[in-house]
N, C-alpha and C. Protein backbone atom coordinates (compact mmCIF):
# COMPACT_ATOMS: atom_id res chain seq x y z
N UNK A 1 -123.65 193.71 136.31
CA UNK A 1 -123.51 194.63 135.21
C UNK A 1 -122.13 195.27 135.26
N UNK A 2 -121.49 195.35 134.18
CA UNK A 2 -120.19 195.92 134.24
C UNK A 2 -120.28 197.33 134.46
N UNK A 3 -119.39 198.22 135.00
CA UNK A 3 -119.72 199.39 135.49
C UNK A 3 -119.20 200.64 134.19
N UNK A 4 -118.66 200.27 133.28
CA UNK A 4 -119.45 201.28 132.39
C UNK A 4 -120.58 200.75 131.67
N UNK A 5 -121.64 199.82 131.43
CA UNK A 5 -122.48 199.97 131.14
C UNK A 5 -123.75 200.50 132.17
N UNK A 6 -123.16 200.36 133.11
CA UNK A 6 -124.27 201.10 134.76
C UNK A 6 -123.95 202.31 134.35
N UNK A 7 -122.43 202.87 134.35
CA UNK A 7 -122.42 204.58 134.19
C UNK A 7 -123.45 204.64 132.75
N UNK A 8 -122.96 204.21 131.48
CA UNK A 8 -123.85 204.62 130.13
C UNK A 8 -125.28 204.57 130.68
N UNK A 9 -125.85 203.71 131.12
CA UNK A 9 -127.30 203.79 131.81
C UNK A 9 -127.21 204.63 132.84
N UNK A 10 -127.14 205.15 133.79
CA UNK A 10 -126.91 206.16 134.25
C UNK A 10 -127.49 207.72 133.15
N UNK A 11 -126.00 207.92 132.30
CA UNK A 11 -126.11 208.49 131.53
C UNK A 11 -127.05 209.23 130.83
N UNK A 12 -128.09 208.04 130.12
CA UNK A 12 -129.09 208.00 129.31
C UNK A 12 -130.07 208.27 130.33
N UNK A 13 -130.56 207.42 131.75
CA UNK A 13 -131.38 208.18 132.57
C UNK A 13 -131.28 209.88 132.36
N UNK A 14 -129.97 210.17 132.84
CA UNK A 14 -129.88 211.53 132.99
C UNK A 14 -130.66 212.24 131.95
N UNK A 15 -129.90 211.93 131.07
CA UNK A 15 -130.63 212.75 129.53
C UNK A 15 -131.79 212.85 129.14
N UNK A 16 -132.71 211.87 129.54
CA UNK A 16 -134.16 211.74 129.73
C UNK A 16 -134.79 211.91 130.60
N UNK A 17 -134.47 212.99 131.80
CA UNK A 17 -134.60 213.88 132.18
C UNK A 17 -133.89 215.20 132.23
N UNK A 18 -133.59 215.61 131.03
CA UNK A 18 -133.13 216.86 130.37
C UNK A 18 -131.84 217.25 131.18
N UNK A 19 -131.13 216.69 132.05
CA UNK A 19 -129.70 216.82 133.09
C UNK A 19 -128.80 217.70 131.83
N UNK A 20 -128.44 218.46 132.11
CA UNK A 20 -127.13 219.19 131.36
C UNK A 20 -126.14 219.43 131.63
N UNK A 21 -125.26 219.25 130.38
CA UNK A 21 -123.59 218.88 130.54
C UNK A 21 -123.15 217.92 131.21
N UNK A 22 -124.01 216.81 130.39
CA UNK A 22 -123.15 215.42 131.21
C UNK A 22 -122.10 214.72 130.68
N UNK A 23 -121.73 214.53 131.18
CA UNK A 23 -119.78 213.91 131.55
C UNK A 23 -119.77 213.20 131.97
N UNK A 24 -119.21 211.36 131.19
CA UNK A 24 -118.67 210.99 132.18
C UNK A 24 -117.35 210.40 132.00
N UNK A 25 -116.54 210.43 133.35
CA UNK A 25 -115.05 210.12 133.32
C UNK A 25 -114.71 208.83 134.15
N UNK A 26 -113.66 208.62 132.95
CA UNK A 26 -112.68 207.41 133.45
C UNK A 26 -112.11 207.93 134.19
N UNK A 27 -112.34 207.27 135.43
CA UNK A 27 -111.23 207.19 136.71
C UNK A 27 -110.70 205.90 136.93
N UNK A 28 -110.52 205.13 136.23
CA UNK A 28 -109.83 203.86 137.45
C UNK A 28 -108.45 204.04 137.37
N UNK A 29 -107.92 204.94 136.27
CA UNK A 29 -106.14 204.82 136.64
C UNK A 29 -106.21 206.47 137.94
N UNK A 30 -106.80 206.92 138.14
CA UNK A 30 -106.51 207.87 138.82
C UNK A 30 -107.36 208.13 139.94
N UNK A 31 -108.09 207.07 140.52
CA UNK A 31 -108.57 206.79 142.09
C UNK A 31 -108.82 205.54 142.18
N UNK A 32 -108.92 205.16 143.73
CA UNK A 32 -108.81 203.74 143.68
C UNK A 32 -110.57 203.33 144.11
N UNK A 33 -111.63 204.37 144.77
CA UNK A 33 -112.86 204.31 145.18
C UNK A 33 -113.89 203.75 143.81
N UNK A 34 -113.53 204.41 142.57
CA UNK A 34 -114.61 203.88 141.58
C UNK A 34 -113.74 203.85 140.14
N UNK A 35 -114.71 202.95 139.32
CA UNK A 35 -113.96 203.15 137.67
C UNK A 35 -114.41 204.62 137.19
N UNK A 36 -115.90 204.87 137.50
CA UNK A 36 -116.23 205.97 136.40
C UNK A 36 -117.03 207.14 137.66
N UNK A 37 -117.10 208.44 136.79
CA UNK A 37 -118.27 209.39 137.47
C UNK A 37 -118.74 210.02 136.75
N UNK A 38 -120.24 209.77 137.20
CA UNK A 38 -121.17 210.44 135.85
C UNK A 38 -121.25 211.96 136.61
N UNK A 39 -121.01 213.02 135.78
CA UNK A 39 -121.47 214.46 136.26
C UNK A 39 -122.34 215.08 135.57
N UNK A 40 -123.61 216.23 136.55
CA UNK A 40 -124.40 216.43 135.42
C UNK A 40 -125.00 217.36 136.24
N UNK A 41 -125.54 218.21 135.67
CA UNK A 41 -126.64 219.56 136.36
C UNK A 41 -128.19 219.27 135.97
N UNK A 42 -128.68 220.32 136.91
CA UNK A 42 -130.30 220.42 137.18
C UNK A 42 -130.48 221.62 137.07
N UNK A 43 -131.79 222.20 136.56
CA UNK A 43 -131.89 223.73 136.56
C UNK A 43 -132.42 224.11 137.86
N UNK A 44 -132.67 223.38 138.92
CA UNK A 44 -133.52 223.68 140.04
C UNK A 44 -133.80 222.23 140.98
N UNK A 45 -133.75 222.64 142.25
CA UNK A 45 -134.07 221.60 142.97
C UNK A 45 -134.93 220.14 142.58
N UNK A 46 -136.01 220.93 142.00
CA UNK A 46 -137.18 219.51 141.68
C UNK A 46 -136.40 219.07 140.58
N UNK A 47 -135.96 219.35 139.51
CA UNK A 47 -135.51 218.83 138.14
C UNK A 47 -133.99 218.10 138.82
N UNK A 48 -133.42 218.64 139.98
CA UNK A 48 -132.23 217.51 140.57
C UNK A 48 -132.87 216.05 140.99
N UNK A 49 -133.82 216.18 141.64
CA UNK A 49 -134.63 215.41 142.53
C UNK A 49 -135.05 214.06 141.29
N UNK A 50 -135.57 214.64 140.48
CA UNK A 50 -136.47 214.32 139.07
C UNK A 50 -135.09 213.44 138.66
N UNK A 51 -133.96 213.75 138.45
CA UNK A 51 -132.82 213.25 137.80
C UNK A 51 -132.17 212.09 138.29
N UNK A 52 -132.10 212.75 139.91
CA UNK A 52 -131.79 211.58 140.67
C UNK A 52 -132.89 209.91 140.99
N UNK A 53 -133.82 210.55 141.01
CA UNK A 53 -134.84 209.59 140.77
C UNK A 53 -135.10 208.71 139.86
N UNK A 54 -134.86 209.00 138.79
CA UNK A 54 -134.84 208.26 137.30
C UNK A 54 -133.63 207.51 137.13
N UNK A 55 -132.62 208.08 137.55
CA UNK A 55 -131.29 207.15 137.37
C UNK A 55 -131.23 205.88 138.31
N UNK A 56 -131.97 206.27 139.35
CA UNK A 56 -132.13 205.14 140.77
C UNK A 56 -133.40 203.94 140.05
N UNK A 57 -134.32 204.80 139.72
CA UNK A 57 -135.08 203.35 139.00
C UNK A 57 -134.65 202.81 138.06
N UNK A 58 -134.28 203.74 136.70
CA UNK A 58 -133.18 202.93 135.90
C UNK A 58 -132.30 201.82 136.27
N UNK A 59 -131.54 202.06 137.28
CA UNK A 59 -130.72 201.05 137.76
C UNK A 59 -130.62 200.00 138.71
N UNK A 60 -132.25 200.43 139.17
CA UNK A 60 -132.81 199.46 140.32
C UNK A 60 -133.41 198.35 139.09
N UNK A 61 -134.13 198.84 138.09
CA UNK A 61 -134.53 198.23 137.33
C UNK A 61 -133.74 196.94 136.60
N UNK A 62 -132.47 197.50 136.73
CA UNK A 62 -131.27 196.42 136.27
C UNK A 62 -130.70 195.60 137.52
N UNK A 63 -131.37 195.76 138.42
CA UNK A 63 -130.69 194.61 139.22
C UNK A 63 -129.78 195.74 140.29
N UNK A 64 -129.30 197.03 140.29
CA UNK A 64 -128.49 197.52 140.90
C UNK A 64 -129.08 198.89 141.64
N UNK A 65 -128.52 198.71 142.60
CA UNK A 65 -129.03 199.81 143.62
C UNK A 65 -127.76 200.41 144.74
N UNK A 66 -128.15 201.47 144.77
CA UNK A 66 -126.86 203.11 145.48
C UNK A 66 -126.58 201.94 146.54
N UNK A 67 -125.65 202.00 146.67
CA UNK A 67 -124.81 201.69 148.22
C UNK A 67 -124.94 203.28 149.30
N UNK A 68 -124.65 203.83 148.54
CA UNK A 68 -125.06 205.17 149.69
C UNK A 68 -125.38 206.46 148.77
N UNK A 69 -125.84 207.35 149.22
CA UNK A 69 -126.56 208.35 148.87
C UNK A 69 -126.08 209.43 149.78
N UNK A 70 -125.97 210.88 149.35
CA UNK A 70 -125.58 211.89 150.07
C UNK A 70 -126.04 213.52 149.40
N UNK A 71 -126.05 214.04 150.32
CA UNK A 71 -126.00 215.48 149.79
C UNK A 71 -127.67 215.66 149.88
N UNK A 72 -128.57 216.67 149.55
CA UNK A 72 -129.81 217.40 149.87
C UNK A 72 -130.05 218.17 148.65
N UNK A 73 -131.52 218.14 148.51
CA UNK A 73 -131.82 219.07 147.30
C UNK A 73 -131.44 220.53 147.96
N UNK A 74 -131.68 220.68 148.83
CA UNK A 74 -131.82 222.42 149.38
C UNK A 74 -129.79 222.67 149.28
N UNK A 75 -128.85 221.25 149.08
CA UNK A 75 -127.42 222.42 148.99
C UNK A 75 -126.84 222.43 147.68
N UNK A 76 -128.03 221.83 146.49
CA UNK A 76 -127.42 221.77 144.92
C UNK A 76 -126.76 220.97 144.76
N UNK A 77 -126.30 219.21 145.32
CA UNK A 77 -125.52 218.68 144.88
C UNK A 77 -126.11 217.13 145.89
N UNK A 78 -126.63 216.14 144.71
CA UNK A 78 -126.87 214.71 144.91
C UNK A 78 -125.82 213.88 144.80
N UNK A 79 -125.25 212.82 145.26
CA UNK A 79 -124.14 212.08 145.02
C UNK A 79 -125.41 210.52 145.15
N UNK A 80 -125.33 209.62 144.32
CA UNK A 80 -126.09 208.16 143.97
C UNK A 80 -124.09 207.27 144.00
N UNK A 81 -124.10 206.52 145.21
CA UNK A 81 -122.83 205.64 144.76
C UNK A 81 -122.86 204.45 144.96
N UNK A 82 -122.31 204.06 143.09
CA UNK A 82 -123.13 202.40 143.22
C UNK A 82 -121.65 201.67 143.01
N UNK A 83 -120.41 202.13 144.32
CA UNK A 83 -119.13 201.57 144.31
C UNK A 83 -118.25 201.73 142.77
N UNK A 84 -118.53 201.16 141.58
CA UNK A 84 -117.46 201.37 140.82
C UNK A 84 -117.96 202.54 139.97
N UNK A 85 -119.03 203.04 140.46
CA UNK A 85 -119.86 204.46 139.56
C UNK A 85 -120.31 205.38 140.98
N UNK A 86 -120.17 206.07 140.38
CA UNK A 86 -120.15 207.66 141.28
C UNK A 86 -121.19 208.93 140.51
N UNK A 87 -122.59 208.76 141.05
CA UNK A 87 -123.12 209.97 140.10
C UNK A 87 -123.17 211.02 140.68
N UNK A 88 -122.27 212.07 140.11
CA UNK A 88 -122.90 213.75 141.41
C UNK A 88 -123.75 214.37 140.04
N UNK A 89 -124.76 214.96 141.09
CA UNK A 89 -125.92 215.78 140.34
C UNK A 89 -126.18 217.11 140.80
N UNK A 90 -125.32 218.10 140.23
CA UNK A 90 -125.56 219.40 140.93
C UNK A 90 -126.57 220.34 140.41
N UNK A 91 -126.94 221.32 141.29
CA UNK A 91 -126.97 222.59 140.46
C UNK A 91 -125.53 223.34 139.71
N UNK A 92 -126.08 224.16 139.03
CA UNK A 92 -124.77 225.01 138.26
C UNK A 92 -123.90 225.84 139.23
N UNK A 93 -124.64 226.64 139.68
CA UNK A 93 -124.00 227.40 140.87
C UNK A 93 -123.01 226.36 141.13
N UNK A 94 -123.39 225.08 142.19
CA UNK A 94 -122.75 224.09 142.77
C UNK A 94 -121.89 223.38 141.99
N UNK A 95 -122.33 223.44 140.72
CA UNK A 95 -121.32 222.48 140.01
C UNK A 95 -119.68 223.00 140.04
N UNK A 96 -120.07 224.65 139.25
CA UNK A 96 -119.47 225.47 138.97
C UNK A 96 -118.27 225.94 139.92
N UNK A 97 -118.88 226.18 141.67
CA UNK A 97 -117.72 225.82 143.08
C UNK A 97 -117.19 224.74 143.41
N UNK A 98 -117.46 223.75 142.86
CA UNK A 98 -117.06 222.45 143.31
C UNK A 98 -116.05 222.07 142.07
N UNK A 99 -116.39 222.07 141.07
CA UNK A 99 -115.63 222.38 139.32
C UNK A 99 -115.19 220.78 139.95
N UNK A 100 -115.39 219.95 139.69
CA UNK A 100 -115.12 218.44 139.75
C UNK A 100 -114.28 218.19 138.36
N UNK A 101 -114.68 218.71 137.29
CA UNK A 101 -114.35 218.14 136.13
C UNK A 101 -112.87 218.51 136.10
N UNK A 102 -112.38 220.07 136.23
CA UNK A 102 -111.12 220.42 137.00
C UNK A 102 -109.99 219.41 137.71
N UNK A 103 -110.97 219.37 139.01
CA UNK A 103 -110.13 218.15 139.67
C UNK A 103 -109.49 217.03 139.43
N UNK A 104 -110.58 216.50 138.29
CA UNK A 104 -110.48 215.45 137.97
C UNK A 104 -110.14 215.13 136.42
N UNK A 105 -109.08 216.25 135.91
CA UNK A 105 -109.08 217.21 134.73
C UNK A 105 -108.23 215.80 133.98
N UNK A 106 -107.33 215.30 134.95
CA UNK A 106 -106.43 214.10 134.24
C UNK A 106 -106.82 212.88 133.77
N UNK A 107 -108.41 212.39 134.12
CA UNK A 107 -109.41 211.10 133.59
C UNK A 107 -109.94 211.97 132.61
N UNK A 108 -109.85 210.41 131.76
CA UNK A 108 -110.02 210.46 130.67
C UNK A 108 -111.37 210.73 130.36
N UNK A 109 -112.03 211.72 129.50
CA UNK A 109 -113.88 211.62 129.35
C UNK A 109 -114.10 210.96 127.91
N UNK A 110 -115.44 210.06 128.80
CA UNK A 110 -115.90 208.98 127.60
C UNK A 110 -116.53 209.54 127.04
N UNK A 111 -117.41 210.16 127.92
CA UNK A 111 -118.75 210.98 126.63
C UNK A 111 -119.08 211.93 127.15
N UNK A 112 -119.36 213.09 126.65
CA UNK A 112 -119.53 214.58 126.91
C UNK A 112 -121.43 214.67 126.14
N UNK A 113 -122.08 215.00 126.79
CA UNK A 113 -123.31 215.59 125.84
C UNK A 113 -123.80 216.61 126.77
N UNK A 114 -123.78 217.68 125.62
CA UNK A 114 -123.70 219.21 125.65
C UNK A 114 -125.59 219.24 126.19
């Protein structure tokens, strides 16, 4: 699967489990680890959990599965990395200290849903 159609699926997982403020950005001119990163919040541990879960069957479902996995519901921030896609799933708090979108202010965003 080409890896923005894994991030767009990704994506759409997210959203169908209500994930808010998802983003995701073109990175391949500005890191060399992945093309895209999907970003997105949870209102609470279980609804991270819930998010992360759905995007993993979603994409297990297509043939593709995380190369590695990181981070804990108890510190607000899931990372799913399937090499040329990068999903972090925070809480707000977490999103908000970490401000990724900031960082990463110079890739380009494909799709924003509020």
């Amino acid at each position: 699967m080409e890896s923005l159609e894994l991030a767009r699926k990704a994506v759409d997982a997210a959203s169908e489990k209500q994930a808010v403020n998802i983003v995701l950005l073109d990175v391949r001119e500005k890191c060399s680890f992945a093309d895209y990163f999907v970003i997105c919040s949870g209102d609470n541990p279980r609804q991270i959990r819930s998010i992360c879960d759905d995007i993993a069957k979603s994409l297990k479902d297509e043939g593709e599965i995380a190369h590695h996995e990181e981070g804990s519901l108890e510190s607000g921030w899931y990372l799913l990395d399937y090499s040329d896609v990068i999903v972090h799933v925070f809480g707000e708090k977490e999103r908000e200290y970490y401000a990724l979108e900031e960082l990463w202010s110079s890739a380009r965003v494909v799709l924003r849903v509020q």
